[in-house]
N, C-alpha and C. Protein backbone atom coordinates (compact mmCIF):
# COMPACT_ATOMS: atom_id res chain seq x y z
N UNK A 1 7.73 5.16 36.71
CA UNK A 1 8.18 4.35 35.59
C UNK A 1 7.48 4.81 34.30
N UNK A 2 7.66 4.76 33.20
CA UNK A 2 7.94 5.41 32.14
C UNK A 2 6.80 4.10 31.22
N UNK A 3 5.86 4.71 30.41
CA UNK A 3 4.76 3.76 29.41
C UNK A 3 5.64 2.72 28.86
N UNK A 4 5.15 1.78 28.95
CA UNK A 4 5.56 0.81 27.74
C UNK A 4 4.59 1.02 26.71
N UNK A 5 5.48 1.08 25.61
CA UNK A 5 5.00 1.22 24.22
C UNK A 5 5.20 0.28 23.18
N UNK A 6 4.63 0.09 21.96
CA UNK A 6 4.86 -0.80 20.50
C UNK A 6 4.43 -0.21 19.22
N UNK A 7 4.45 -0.33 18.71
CA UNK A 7 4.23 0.12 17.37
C UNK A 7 3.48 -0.61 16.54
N UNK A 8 2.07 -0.01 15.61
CA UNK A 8 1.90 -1.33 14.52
C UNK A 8 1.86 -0.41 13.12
N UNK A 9 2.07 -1.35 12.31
CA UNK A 9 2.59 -1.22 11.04
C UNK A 9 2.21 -2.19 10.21
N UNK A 10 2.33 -1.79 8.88
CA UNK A 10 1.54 -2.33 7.82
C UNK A 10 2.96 -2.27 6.57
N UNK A 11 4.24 -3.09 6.94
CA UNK A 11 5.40 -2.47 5.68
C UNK A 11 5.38 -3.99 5.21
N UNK A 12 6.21 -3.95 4.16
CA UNK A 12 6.10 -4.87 3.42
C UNK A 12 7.64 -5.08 2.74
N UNK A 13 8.79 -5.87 3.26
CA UNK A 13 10.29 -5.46 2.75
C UNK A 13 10.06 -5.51 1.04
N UNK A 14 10.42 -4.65 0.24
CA UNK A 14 10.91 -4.55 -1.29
C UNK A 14 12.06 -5.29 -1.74
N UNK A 15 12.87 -6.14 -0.78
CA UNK A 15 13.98 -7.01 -1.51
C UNK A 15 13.16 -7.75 -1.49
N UNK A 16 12.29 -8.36 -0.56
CA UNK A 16 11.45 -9.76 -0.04
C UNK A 16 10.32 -9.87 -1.74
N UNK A 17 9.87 -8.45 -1.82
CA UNK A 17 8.97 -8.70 -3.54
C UNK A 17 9.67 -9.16 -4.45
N UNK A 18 11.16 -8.48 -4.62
CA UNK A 18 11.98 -8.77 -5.36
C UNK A 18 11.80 -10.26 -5.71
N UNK A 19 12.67 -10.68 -4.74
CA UNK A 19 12.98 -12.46 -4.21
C UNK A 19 11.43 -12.94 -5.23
N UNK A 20 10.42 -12.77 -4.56
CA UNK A 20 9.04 -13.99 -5.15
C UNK A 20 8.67 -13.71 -6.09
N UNK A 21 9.10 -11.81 -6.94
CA UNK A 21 8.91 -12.09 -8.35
C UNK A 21 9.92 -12.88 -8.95
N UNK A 22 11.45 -12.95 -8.84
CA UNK A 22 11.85 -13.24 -9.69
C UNK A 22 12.13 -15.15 -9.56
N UNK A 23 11.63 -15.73 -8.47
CA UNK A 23 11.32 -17.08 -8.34
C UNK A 23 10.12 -16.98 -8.84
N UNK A 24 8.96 -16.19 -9.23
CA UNK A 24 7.54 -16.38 -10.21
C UNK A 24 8.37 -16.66 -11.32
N UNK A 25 9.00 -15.35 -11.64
CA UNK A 25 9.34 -15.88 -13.17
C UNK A 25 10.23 -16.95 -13.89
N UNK A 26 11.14 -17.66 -12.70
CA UNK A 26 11.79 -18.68 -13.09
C UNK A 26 10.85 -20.18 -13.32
N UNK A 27 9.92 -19.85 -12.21
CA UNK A 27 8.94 -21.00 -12.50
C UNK A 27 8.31 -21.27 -13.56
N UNK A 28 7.64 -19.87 -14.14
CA UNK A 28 6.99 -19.33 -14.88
C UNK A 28 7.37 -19.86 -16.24
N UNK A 29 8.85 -19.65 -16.91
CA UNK A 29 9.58 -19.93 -17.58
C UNK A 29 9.81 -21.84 -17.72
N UNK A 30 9.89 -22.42 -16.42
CA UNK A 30 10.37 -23.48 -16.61
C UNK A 30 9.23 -25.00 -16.89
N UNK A 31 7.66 -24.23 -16.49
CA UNK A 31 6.69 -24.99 -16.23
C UNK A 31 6.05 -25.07 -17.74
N UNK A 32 6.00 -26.59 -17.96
CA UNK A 32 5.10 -27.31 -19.40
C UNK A 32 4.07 -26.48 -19.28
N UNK A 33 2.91 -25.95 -18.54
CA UNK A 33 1.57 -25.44 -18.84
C UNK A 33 1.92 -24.45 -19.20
N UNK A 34 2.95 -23.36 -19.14
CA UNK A 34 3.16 -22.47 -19.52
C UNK A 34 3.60 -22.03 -21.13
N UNK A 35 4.03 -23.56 -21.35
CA UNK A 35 4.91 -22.81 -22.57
C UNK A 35 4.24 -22.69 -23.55
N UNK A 36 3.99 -21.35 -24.61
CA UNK A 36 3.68 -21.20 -25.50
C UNK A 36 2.33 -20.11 -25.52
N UNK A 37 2.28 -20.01 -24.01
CA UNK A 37 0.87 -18.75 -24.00
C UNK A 37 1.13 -17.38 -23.25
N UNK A 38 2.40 -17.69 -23.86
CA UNK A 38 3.01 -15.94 -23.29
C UNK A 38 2.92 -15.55 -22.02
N UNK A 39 3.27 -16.23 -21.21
CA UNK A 39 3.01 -16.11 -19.65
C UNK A 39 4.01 -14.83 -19.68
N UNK A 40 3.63 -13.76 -18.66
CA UNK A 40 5.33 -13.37 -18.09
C UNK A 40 4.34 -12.49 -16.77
N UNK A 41 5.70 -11.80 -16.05
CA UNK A 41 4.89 -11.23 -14.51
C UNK A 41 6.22 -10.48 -14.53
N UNK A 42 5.90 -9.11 -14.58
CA UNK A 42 6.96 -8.35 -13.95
C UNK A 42 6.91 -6.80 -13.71
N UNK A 43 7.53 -6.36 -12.76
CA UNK A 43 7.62 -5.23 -12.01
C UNK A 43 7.69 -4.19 -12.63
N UNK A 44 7.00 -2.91 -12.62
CA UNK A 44 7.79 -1.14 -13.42
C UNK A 44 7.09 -0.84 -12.07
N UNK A 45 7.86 0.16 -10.92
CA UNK A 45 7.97 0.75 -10.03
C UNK A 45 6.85 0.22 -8.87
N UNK A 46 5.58 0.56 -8.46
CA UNK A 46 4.70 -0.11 -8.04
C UNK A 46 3.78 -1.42 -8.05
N UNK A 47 3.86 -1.23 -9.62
CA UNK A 47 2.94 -2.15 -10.47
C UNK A 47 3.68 -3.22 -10.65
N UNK A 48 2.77 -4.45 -10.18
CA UNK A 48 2.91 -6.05 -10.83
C UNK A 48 1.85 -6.26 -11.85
N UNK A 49 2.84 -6.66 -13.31
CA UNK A 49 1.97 -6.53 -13.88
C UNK A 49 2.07 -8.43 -15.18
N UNK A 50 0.84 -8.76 -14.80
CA UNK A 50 0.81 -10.49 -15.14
C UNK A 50 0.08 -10.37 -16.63
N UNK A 51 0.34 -11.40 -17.85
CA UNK A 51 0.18 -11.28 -18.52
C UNK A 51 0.41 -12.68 -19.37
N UNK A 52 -0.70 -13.45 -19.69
CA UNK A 52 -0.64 -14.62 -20.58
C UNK A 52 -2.09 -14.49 -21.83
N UNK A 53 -1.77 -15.36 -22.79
CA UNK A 53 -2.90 -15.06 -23.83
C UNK A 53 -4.36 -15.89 -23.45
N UNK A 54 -4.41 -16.47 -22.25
CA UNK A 54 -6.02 -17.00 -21.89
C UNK A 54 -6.26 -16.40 -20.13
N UNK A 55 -7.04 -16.47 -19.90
CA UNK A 55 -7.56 -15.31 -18.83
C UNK A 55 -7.62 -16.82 -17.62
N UNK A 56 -7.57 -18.20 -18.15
CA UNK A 56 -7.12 -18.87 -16.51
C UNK A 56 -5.55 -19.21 -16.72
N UNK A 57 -4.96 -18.97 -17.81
CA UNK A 57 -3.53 -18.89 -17.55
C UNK A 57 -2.29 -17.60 -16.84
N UNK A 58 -3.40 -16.57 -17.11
CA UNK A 58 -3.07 -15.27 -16.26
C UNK A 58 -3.14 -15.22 -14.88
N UNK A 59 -4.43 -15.90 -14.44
CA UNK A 59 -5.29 -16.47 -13.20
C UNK A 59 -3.49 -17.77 -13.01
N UNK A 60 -3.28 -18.20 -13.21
CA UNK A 60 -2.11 -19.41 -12.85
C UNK A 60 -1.41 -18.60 -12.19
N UNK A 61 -1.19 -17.51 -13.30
CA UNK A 61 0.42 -17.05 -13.24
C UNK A 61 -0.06 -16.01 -11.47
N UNK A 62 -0.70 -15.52 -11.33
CA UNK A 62 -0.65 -14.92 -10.31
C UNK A 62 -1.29 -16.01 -8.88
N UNK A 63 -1.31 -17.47 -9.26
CA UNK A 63 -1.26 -18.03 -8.24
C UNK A 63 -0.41 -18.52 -8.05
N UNK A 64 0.95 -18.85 -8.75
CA UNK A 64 2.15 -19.09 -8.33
C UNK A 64 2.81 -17.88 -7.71
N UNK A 65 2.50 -16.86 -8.23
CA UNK A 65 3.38 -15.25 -7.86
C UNK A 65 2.59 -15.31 -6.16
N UNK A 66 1.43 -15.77 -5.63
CA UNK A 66 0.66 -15.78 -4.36
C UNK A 66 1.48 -16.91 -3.94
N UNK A 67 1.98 -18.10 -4.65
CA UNK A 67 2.40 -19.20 -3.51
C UNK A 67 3.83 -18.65 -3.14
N UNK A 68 4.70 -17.41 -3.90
CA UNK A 68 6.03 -17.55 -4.29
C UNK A 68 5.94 -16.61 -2.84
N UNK A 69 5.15 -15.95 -2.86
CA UNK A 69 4.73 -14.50 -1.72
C UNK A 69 4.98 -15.15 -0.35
N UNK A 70 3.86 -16.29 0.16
CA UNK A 70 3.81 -17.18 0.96
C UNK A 70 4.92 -17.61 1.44
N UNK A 71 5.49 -18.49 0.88
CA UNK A 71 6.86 -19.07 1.02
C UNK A 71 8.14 -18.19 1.68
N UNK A 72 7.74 -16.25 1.02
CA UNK A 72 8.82 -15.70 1.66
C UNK A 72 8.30 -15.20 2.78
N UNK A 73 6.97 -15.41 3.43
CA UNK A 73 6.27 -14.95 5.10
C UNK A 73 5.78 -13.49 4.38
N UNK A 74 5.32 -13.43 3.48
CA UNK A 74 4.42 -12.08 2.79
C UNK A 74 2.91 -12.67 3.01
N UNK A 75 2.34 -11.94 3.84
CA UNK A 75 1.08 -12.27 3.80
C UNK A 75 0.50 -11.45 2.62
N UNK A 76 -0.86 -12.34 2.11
CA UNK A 76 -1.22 -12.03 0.62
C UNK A 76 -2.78 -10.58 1.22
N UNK A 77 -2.69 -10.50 2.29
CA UNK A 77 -3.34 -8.89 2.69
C UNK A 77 -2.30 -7.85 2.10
N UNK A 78 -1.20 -8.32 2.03
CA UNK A 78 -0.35 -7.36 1.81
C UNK A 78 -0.64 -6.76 0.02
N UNK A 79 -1.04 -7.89 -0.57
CA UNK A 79 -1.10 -7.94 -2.12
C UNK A 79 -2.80 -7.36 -2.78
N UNK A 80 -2.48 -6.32 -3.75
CA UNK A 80 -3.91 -5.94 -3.66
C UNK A 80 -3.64 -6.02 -5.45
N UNK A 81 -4.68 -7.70 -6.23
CA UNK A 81 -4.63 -7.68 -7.50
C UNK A 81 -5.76 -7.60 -7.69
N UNK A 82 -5.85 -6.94 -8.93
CA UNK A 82 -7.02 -6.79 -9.69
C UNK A 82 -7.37 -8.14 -10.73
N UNK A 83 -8.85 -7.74 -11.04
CA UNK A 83 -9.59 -8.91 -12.04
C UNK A 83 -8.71 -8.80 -13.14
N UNK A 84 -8.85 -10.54 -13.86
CA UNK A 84 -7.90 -10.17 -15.36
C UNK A 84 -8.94 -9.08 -16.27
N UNK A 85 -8.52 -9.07 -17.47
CA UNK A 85 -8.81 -7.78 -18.17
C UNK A 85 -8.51 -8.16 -19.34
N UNK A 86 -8.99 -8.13 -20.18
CA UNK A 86 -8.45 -8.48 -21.97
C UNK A 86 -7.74 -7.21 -22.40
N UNK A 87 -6.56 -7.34 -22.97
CA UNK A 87 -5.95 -6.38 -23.67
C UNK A 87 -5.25 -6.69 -24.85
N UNK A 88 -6.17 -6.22 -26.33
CA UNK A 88 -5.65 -6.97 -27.36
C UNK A 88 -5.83 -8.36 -27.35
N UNK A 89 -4.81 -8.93 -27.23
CA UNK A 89 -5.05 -10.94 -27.86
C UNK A 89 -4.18 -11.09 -26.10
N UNK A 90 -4.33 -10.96 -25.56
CA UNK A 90 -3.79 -11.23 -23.82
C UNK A 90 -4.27 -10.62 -22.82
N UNK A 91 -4.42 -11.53 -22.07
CA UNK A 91 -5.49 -10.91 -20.73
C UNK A 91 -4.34 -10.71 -19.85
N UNK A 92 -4.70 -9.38 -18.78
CA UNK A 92 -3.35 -8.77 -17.83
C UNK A 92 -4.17 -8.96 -16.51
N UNK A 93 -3.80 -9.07 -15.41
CA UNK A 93 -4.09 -8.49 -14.04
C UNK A 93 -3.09 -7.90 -13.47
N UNK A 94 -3.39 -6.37 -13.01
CA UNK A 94 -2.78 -5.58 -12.16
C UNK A 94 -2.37 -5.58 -10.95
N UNK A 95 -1.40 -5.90 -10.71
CA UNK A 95 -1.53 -5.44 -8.52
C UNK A 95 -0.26 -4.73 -7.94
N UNK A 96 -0.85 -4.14 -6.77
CA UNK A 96 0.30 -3.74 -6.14
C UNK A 96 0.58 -4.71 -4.53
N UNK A 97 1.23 -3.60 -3.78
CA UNK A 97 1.77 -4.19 -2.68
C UNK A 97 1.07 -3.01 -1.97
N UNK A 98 0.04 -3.32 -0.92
CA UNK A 98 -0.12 -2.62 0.29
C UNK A 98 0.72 -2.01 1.06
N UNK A 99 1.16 -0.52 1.23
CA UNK A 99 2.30 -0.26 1.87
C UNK A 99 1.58 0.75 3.53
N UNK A 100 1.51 0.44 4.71
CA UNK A 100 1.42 1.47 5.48
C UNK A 100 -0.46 0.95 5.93
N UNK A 101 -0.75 1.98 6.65
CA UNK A 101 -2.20 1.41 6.88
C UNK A 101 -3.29 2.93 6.78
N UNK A 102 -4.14 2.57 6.30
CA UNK A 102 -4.97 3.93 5.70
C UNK A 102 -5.43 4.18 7.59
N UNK A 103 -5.91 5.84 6.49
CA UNK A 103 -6.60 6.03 7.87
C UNK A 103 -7.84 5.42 8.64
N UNK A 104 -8.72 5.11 7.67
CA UNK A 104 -9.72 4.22 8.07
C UNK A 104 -9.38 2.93 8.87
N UNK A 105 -8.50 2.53 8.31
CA UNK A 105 -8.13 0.98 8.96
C UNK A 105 -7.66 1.04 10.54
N UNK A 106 -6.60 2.59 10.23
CA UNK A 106 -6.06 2.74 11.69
C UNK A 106 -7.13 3.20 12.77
N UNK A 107 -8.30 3.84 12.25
CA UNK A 107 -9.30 3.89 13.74
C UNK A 107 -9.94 2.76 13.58
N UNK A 108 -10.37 1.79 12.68
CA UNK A 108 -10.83 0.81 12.97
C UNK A 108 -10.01 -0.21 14.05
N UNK A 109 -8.92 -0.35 13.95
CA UNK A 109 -8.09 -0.66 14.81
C UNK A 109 -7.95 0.10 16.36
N UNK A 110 -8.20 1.30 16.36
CA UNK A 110 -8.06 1.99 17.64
C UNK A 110 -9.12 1.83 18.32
N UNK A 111 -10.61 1.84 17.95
CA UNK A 111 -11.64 1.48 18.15
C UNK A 111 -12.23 -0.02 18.54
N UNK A 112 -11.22 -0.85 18.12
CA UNK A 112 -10.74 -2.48 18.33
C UNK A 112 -9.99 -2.73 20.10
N UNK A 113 -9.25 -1.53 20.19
CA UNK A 113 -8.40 -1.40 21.29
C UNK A 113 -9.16 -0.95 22.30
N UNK A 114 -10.06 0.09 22.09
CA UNK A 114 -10.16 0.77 22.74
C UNK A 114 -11.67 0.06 23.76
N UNK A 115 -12.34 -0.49 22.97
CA UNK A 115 -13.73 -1.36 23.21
C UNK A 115 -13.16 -2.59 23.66
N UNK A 116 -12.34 -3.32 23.19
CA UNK A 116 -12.16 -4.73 23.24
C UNK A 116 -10.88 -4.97 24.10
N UNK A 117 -9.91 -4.12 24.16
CA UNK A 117 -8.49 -4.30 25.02
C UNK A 117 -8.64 -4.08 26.20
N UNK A 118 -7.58 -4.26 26.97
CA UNK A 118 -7.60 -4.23 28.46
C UNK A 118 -7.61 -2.36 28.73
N UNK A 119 -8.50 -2.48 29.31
CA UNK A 119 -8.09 -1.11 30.74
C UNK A 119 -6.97 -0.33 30.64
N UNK A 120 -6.89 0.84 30.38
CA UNK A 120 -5.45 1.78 30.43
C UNK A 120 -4.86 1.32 29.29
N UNK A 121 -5.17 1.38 28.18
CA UNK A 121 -4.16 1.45 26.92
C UNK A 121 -4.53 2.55 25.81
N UNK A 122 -3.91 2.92 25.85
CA UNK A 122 -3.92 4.32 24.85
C UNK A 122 -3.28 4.09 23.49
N UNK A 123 -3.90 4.66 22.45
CA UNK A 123 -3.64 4.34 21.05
C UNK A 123 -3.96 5.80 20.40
N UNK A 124 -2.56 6.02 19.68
CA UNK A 124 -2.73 7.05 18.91
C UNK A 124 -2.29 7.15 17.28
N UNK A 125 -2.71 7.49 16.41
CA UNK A 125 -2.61 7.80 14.67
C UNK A 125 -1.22 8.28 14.74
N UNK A 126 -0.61 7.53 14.08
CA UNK A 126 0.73 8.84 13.73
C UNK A 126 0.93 8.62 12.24
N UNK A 127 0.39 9.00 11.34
CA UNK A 127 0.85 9.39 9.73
C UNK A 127 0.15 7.50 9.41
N UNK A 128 1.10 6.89 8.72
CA UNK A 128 0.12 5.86 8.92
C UNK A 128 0.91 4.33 9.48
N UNK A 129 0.90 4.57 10.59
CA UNK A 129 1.43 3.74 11.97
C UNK A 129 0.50 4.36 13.32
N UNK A 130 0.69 3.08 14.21
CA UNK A 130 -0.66 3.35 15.40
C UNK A 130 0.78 3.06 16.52
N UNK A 131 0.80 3.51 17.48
CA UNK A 131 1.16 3.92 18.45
C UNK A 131 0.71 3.68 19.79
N UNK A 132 0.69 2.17 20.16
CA UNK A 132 -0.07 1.83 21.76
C UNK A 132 0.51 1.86 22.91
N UNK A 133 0.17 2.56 24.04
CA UNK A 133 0.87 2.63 25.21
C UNK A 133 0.28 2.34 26.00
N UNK A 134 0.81 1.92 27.32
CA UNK A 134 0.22 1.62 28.56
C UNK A 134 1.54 1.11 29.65
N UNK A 135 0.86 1.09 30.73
CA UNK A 135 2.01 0.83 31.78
C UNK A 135 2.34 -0.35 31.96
N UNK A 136 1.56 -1.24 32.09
CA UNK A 136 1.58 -2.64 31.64
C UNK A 136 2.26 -3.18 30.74
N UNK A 137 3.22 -3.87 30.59
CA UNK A 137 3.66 -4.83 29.16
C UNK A 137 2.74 -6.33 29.02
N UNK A 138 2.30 -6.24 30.48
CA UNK A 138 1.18 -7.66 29.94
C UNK A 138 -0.43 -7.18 28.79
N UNK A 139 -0.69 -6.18 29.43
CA UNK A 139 -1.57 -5.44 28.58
C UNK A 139 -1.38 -5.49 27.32
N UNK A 140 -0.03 -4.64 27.33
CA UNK A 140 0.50 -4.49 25.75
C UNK A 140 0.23 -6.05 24.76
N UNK A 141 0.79 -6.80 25.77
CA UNK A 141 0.56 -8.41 24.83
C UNK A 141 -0.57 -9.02 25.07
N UNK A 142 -1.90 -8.53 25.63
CA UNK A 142 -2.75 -8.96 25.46
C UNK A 142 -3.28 -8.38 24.05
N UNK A 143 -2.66 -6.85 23.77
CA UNK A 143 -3.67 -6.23 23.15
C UNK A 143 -3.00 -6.67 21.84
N UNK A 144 -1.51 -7.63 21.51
CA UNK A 144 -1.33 -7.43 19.92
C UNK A 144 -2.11 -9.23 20.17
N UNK A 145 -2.00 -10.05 21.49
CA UNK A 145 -3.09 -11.05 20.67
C UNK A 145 -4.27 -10.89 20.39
N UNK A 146 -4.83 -9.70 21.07
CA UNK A 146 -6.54 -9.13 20.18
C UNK A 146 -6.10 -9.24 19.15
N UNK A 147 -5.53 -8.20 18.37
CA UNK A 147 -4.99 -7.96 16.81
C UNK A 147 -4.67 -9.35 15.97
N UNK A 148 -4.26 -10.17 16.76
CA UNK A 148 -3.45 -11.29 16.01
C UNK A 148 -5.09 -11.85 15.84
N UNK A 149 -6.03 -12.19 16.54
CA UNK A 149 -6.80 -12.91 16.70
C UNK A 149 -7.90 -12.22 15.62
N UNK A 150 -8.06 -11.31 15.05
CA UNK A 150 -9.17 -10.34 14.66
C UNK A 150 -8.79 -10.32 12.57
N UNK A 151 -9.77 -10.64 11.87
CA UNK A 151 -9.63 -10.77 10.81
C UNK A 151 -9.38 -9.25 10.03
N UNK A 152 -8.57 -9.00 10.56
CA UNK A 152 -8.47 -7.42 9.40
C UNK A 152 -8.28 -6.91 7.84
N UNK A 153 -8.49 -6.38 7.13
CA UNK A 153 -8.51 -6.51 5.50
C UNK A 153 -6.70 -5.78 5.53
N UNK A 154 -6.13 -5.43 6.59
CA UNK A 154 -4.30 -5.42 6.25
C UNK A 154 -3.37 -6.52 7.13
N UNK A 155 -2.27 -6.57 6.59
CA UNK A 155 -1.47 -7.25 7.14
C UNK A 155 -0.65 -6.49 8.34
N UNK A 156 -0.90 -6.80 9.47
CA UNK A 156 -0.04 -6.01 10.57
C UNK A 156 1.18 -6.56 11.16
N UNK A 157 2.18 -5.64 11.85
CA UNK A 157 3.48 -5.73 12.10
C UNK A 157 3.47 -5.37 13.51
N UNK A 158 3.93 -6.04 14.52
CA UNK A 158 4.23 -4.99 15.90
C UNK A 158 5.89 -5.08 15.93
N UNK A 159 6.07 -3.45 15.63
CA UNK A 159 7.45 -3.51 15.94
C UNK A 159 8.07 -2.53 17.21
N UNK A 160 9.06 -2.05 17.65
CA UNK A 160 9.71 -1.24 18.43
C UNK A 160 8.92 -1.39 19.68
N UNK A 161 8.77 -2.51 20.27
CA UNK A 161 8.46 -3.13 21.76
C UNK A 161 9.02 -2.39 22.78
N UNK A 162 8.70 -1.56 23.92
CA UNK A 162 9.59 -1.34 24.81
C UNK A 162 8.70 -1.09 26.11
């Protein structure tokens, strides 16, 4: 009989960012604390980029853009913002979206498996996705509730189960 295998992953859907920026900015727009200090939050290719004229109204705006995240099942590991920043007469904070899992993270993870998982499971790097096999499928689901259970600095995915 033939390994059972799974996959983990670190993706993050780009319609799903879409969706919670542009419910940030409707909020953004419609909320009394906002009006009049230049709030706004919006996308150029990678970059989220937040922007109001006091540095805890900037701080707001990217805690609604964190609750808007939430709401669509985006875990906020996924979200990597920076401190506000004065620029001119308006303070900005930067962030992106975590895409994939570095290499560091992925042997920290294999090294997680490999010490802490059951007996006979094999884990390998592939670009940046991890790759666990074993003959067992109970194994296999012991080893993504290790993962589930273990505080990691990314957000993980187990996909392509077989």
């Amino acid at each position: 009989m033939a390994d059972s295998s799974f996959d983990i992953v670190s993706k993050v859907d780009p319609m799903e960012i879409q969706n919670a920026l542009g419910q940030a900015q409707k909020e953004i727009q419609q909320r009394y604390d906002f009006k009049g200090v230049g709030a706004e939050i919006d996308m150029s290719g990678e970059k989220i980029l937040m922007k109001a004229s006091a540095e805890e109204r900037v701080k707001a705006v990217l805690e609604v853009f964190e609750q808007k995240l939430i709401k669509r099942s985006i875990s906020l590991r996924s979200l990597d913002a920076g401190k506000p920043f004065p620029s001119g007469k308006e303070y900005r904070i930067e962030a992106s979206i975590k895409q994939g899992i570095s290499s560091e993270d992925a042997k920290k993870i294999a090294k997680i498996i490999r010490d802490e998982g059951p007996k006979g499971i094999k884990s390998q790097i592939q670009g940046d996705e991890l790759r666990v096999q074993s003959k067992s499928r109970d194994d296999l689901q012991q080893t993504i509730a290790l993962l589930k259970g273990k505080d990691l600095e990314v957000a993980l995915q187990f996909i392509n189960f077989r």
